[in-house]
C-alpha atoms as a PDB file:
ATOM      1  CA  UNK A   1     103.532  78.094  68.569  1.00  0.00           C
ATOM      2  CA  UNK A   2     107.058  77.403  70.614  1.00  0.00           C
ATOM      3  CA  UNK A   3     106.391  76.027  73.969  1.00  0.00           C
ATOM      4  CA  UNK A   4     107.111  79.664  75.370  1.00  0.00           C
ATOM      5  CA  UNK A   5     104.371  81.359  74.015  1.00  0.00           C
ATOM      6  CA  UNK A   6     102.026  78.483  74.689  1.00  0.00           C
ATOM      7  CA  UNK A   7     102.640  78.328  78.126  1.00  0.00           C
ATOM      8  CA  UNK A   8     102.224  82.344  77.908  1.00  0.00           C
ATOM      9  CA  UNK A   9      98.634  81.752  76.323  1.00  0.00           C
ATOM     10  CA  UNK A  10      97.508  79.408  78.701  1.00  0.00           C
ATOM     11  CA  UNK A  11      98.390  82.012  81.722  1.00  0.00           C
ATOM     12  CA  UNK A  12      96.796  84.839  80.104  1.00  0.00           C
ATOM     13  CA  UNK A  13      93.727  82.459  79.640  1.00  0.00           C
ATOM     14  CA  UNK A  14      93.463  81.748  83.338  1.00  0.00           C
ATOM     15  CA  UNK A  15      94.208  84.892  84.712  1.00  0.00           C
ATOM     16  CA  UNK A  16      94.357  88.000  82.670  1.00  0.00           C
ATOM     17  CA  UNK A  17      96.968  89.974  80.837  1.00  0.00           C
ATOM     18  CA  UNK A  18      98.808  90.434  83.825  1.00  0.00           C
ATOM     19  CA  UNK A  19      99.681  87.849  86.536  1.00  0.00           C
ATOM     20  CA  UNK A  20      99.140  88.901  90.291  1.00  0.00           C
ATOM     21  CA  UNK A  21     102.844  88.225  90.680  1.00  0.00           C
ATOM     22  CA  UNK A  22     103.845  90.890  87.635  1.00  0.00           C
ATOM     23  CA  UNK A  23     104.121  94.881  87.734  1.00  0.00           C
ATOM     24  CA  UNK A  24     102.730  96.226  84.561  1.00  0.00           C
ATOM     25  CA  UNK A  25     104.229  99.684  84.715  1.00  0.00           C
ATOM     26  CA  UNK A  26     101.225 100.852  85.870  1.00  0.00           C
ATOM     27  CA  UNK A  27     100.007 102.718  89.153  1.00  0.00           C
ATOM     28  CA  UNK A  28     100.090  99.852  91.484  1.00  0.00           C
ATOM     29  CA  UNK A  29     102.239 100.614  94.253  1.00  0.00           C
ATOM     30  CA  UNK A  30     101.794  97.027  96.022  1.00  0.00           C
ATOM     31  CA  UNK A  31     103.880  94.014  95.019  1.00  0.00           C
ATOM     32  CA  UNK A  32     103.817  90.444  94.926  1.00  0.00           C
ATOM     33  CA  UNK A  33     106.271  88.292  95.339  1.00  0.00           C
ATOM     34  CA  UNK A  34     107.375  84.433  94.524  1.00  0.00           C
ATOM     35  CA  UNK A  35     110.133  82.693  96.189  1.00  0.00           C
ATOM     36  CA  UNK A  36     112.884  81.401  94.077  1.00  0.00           C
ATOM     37  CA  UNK A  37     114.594  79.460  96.894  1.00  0.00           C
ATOM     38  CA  UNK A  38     115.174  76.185  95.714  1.00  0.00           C
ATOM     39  CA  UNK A  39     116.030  74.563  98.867  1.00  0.00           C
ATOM     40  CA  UNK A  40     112.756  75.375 100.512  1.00  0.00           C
ATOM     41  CA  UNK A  41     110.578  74.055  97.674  1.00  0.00           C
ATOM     42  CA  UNK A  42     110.266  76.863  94.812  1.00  0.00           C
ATOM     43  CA  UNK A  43     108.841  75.437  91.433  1.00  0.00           C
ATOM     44  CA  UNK A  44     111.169  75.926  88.576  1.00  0.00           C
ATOM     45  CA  UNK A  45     107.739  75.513  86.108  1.00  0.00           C
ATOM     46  CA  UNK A  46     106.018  78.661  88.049  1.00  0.00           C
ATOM     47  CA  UNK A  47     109.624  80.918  87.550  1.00  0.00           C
ATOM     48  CA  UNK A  48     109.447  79.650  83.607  1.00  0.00           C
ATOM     49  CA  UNK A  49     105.740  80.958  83.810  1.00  0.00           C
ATOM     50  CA  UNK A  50     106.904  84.142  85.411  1.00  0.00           C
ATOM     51  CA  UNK A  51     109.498  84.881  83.125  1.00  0.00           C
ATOM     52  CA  UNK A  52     107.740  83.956  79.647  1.00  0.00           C
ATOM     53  CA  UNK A  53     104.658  86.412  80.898  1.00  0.00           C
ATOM     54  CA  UNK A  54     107.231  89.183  81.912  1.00  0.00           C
ATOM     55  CA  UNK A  55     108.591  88.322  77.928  1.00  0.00           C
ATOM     56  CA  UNK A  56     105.721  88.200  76.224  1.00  0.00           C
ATOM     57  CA  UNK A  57     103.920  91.471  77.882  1.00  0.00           C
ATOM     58  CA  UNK A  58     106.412  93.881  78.803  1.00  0.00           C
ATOM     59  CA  UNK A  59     106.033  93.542  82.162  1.00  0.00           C
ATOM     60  CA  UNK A  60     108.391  92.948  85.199  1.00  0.00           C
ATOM     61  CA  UNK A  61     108.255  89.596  87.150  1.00  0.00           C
ATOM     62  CA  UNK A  62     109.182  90.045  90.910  1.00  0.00           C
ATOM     63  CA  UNK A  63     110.481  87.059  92.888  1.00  0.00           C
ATOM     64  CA  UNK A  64     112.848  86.877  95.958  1.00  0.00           C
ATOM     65  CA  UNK A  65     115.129  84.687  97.436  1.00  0.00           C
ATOM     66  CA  UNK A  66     117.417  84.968 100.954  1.00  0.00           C
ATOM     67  CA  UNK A  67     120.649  83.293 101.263  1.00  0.00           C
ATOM     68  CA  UNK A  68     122.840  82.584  98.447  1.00  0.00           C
ATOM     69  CA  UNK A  69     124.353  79.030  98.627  1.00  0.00           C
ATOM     70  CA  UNK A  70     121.844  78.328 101.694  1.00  0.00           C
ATOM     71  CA  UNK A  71     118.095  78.755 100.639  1.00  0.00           C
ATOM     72  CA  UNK A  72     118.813  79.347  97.250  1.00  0.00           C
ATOM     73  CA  UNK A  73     121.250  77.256  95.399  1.00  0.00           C
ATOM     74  CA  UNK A  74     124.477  79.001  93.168  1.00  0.00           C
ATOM     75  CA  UNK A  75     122.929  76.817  90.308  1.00  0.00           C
ATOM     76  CA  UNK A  76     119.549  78.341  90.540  1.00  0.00           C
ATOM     77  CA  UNK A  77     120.746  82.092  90.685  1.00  0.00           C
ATOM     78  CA  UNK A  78     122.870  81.382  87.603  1.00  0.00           C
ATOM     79  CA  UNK A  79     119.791  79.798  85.778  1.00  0.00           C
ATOM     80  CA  UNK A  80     117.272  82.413  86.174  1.00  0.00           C
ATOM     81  CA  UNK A  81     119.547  84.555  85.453  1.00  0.00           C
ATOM     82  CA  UNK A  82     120.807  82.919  82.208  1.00  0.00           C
ATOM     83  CA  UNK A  83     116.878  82.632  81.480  1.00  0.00           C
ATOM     84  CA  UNK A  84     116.357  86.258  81.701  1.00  0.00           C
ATOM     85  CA  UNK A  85     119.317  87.105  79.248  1.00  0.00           C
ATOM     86  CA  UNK A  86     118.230  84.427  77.297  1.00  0.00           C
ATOM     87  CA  UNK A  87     114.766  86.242  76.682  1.00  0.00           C
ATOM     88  CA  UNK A  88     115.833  89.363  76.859  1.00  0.00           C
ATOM     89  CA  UNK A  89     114.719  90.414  80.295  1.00  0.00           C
ATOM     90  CA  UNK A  90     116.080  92.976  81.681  1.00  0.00           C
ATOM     91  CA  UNK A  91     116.985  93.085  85.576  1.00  0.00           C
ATOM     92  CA  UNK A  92     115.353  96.135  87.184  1.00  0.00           C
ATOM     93  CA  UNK A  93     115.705  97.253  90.606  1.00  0.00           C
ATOM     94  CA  UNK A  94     112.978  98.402  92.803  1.00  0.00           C
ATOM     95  CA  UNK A  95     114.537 101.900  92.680  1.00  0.00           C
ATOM     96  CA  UNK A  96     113.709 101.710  88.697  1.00  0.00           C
ATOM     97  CA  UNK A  97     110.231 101.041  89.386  1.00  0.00           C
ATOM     98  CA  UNK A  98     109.619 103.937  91.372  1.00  0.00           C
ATOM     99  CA  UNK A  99     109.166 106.046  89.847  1.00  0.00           C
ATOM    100  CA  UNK A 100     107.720 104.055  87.049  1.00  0.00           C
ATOM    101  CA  UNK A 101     110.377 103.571  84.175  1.00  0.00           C
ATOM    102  CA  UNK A 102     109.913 102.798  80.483  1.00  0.00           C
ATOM    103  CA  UNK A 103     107.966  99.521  80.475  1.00  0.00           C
ATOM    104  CA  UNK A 104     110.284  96.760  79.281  1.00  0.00           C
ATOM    105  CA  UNK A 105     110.133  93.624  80.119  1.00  0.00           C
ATOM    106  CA  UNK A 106     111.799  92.850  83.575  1.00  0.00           C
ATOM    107  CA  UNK A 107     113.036  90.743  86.075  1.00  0.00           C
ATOM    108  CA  UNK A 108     113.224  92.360  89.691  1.00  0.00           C
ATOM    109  CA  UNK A 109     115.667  90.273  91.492  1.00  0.00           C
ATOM    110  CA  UNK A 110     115.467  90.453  95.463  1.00  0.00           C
ATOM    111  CA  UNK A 111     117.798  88.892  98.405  1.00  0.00           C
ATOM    112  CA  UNK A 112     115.809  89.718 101.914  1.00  0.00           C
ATOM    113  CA  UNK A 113     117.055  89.877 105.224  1.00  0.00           C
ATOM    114  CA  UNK A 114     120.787  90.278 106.365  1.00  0.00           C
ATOM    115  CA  UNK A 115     122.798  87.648 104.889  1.00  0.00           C
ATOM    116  CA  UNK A 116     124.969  90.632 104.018  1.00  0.00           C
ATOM    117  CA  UNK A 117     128.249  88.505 103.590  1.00  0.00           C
ATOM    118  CA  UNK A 118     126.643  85.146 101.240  1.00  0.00           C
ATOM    119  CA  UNK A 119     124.941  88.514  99.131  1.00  0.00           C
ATOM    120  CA  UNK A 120     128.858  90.091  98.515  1.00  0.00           C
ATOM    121  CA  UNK A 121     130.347  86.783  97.733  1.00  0.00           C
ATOM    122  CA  UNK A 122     128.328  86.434  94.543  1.00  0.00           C
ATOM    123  CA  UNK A 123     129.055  89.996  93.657  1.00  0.00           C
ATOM    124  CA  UNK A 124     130.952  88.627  90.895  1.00  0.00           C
ATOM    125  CA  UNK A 125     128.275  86.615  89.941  1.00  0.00           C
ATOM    126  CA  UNK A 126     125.640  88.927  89.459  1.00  0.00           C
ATOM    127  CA  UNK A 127     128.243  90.989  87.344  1.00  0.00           C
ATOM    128  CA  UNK A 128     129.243  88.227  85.067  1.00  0.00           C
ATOM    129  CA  UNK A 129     125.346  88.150  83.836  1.00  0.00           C
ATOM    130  CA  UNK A 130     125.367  92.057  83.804  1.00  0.00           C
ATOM    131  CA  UNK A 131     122.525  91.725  86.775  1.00  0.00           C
ATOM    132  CA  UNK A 132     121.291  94.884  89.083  1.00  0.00           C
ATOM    133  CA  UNK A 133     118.966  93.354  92.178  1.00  0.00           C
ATOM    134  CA  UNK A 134     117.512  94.367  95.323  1.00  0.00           C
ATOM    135  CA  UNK A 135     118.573  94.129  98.886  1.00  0.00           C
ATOM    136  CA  UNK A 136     116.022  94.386 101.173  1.00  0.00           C
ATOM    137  CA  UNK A 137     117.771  94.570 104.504  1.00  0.00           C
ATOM    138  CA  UNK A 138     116.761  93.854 107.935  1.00  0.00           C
ATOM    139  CA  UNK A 139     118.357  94.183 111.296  1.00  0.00           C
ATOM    140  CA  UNK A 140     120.435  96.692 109.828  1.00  0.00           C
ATOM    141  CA  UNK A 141     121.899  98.064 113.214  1.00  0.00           C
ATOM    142  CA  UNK A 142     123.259  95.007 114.372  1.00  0.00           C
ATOM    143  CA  UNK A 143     125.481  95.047 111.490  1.00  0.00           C
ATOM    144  CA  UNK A 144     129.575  95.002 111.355  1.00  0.00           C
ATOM    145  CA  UNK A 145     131.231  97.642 109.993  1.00  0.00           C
ATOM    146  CA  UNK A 146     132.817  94.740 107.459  1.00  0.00           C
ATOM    147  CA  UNK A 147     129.557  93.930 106.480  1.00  0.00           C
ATOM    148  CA  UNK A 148     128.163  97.642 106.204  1.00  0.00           C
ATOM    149  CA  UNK A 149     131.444  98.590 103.877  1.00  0.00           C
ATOM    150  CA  UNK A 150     130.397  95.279 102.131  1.00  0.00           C
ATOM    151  CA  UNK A 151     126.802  96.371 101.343  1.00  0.00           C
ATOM    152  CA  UNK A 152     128.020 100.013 100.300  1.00  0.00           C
ATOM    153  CA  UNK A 153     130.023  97.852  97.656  1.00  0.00           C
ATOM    154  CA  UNK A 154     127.037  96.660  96.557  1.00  0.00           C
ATOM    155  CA  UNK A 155     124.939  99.953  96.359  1.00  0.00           C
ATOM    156  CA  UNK A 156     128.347 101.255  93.924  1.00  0.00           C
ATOM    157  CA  UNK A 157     128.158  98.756  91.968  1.00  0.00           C
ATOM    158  CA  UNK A 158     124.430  99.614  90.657  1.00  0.00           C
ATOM    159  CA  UNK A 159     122.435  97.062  93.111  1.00  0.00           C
ATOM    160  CA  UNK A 160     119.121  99.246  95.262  1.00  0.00           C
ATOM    161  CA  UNK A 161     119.062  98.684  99.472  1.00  0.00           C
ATOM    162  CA  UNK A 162     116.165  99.108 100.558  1.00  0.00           C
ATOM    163  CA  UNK A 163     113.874  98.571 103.555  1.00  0.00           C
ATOM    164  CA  UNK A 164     112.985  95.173 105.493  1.00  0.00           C
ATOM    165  CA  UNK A 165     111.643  96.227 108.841  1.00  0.00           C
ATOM    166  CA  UNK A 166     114.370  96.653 111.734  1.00  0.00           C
ATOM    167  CA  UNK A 167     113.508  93.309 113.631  1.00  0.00           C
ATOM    168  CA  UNK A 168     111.847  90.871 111.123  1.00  0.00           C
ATOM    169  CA  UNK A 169     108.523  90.825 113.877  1.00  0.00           C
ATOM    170  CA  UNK A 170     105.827  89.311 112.028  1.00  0.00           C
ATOM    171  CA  UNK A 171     103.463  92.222 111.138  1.00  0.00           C
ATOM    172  CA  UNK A 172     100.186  91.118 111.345  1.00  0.00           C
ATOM    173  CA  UNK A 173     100.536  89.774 115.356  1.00  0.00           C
ATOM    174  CA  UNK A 174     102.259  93.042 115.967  1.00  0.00           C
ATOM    175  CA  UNK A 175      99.934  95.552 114.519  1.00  0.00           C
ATOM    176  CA  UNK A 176      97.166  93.043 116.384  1.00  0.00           C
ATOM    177  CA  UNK A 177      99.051  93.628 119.664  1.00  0.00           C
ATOM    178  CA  UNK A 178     100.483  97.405 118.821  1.00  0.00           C
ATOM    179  CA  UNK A 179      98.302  98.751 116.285  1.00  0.00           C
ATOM    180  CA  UNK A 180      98.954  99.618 113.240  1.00  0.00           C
ATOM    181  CA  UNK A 181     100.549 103.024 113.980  1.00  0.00           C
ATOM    182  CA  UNK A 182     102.708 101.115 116.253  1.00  0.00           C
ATOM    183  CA  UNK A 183     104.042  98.835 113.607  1.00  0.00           C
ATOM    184  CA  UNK A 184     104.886 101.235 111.464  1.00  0.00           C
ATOM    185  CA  UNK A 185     106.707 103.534 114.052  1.00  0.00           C
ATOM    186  CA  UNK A 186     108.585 100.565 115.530  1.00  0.00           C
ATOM    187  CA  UNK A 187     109.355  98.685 112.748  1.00  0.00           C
ATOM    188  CA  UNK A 188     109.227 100.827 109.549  1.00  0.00           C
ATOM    189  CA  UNK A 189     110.091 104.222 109.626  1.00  0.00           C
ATOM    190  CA  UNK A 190     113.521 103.595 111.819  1.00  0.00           C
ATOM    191  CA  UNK A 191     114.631 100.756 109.326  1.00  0.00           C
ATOM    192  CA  UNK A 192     114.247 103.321 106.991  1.00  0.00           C
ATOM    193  CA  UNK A 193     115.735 105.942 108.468  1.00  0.00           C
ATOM    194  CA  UNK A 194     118.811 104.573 109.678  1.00  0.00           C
ATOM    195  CA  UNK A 195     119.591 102.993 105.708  1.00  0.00           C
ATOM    196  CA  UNK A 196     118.738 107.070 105.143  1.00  0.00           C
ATOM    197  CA  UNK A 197     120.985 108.259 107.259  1.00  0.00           C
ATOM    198  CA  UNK A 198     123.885 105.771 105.657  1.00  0.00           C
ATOM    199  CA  UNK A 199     123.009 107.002 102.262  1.00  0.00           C
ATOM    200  CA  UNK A 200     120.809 104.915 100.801  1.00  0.00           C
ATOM    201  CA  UNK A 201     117.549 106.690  98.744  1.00  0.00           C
ATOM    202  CA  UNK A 202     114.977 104.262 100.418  1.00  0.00           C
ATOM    203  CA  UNK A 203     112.232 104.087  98.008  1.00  0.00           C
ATOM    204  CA  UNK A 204     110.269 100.890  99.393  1.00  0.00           C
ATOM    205  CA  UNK A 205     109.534  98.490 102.137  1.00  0.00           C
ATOM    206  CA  UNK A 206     109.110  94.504 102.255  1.00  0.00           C
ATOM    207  CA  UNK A 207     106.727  93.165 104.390  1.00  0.00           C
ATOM    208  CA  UNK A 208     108.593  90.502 107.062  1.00  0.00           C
ATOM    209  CA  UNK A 209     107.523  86.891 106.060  1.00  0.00           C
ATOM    210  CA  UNK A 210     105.372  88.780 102.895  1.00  0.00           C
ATOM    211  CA  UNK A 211     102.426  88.893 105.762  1.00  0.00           C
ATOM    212  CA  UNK A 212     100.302  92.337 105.361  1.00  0.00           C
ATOM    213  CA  UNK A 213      96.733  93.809 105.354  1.00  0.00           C
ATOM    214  CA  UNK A 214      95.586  96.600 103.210  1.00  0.00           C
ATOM    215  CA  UNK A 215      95.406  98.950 106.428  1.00  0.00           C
ATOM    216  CA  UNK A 216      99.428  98.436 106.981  1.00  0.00           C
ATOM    217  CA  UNK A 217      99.830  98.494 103.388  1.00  0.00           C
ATOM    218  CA  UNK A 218      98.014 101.811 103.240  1.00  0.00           C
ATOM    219  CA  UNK A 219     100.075 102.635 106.541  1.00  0.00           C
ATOM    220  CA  UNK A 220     103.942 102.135 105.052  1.00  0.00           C
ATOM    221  CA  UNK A 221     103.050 104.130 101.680  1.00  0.00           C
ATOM    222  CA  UNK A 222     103.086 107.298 103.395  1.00  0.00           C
ATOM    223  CA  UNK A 223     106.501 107.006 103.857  1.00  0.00           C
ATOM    224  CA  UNK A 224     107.268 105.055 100.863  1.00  0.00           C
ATOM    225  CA  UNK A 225     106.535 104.707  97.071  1.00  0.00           C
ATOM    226  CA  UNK A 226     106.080 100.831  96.996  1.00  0.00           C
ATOM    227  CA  UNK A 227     105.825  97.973  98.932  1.00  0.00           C
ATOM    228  CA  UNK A 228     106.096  94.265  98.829  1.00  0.00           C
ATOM    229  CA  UNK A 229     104.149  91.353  99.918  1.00  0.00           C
ATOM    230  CA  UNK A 230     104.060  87.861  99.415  1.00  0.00           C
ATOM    231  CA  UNK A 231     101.607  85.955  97.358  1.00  0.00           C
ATOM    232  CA  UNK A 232      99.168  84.501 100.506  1.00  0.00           C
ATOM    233  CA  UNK A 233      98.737  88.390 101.172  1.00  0.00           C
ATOM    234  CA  UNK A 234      98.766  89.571  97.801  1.00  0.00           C
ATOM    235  CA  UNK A 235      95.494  92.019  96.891  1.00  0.00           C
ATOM    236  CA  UNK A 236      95.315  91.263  93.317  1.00  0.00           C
END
């Protein structure tokens, strides 16, 4: 047995068939995420895990970073990347999981927050390794026109933008303070609306900071097919 598929065993030993942080094509409609942001302390050994279960069962492995060349190295994007191809993982955008696609196996790629500019310089990056990710943008009317023509670049050239809260408030401390009806009118459905109303298909919604409760959760996918958390709040 290759080192691959033994570290594959040994995960499906521990936990299951399916890791909390993997989307089996199935009808969950909340998902986890790891950080791949080398900078702040992500393990290359728990992306290897990721990627050899998303390999070895079909499934997709969902991880996130923020800031090219800041939180995340130009090294590391390159290497998971190059890993993925390697195995033949396919990237998959959040759009292709909802509705649920042909199960492959998959690597959902996502940049969060509104580094708009760092995400368009390695445009030519993600194309060189044939990649499709995720934006999930925040703070989207504070924008530049620059950077709005930038991320409409993005959306043409195959990549999802998608939904990240129009402030980045914690959610928890909010819903606490404004219920969770508040939260979700405040924070949600305008970020999504206003992405709507510049022609992006919103499909999903990232929890600020990954930080949710099943009653937001619950909240958010009435307006929305999926949504994504981080692993402290993950439910599975």
């Amino acid at each position: 047995m290759d080192v691959w598929r033994l570290v594959s065993a040994v995960l499906v030993v521990g936990c299951g068939r399916s890791d909390a942080l993997q989307y089996d094509w199935d009808d969950r409609r909340v998902l986890c995420s790891m950080s791949i942001d080398d900078r702040t302390g992500a393990s290359w050994e728990r992306i290897e895990e990721q990627l050899a279960l998303a390999r070895d069962h079909g499934s997709v492995a969902v991880v996130h970073a923020h800031v090219p060349g800041e939180t995340i190295s130009l090294e590391q994007i390159d290497r998971v990347l190059e890993r993925a191809r390697r195995e033949a993982i396919e990237t998959v955008t959040f759009a292709e999981l909802s509705p649920a696609g042909p199960p492959r196996a998959g690597l959902a790629l996502c940049f969060d927050d509104h580094s708009i500019g760092a995400w368009y310089r390695i445009r030519h990056r993600l194309a060189a390794h044939g990649a499709r990710v995720t934006f999930f943008v925040t703070r989207y009317h504070e924008r530049t026109d620059e950077e709005r023509a930038q991320l409409a670049e993005l959306a043409a050239a195959g990549h999802d933008i998608e939904s990240h809260s129009v402030s980045h408030l914690e959610p928890i401390p909010y819903a606490a303070e404004h219920g969770v009806a508040g939260y979700v009118a405040d924070e949600v459905l305008p970020s999504i609306q206003v992405l709507r109303d510049a022609g992006y298909p919103v499909t999903s919604f990232a929890f600020p900071y990954g930080s949710s409760t099943r009653d937001l959760e619950a909240a958010v996918l009435e307006h929305v097919d999926l949504v994504r958390v981080g692993a402290g709040s993950c439910p599975w």
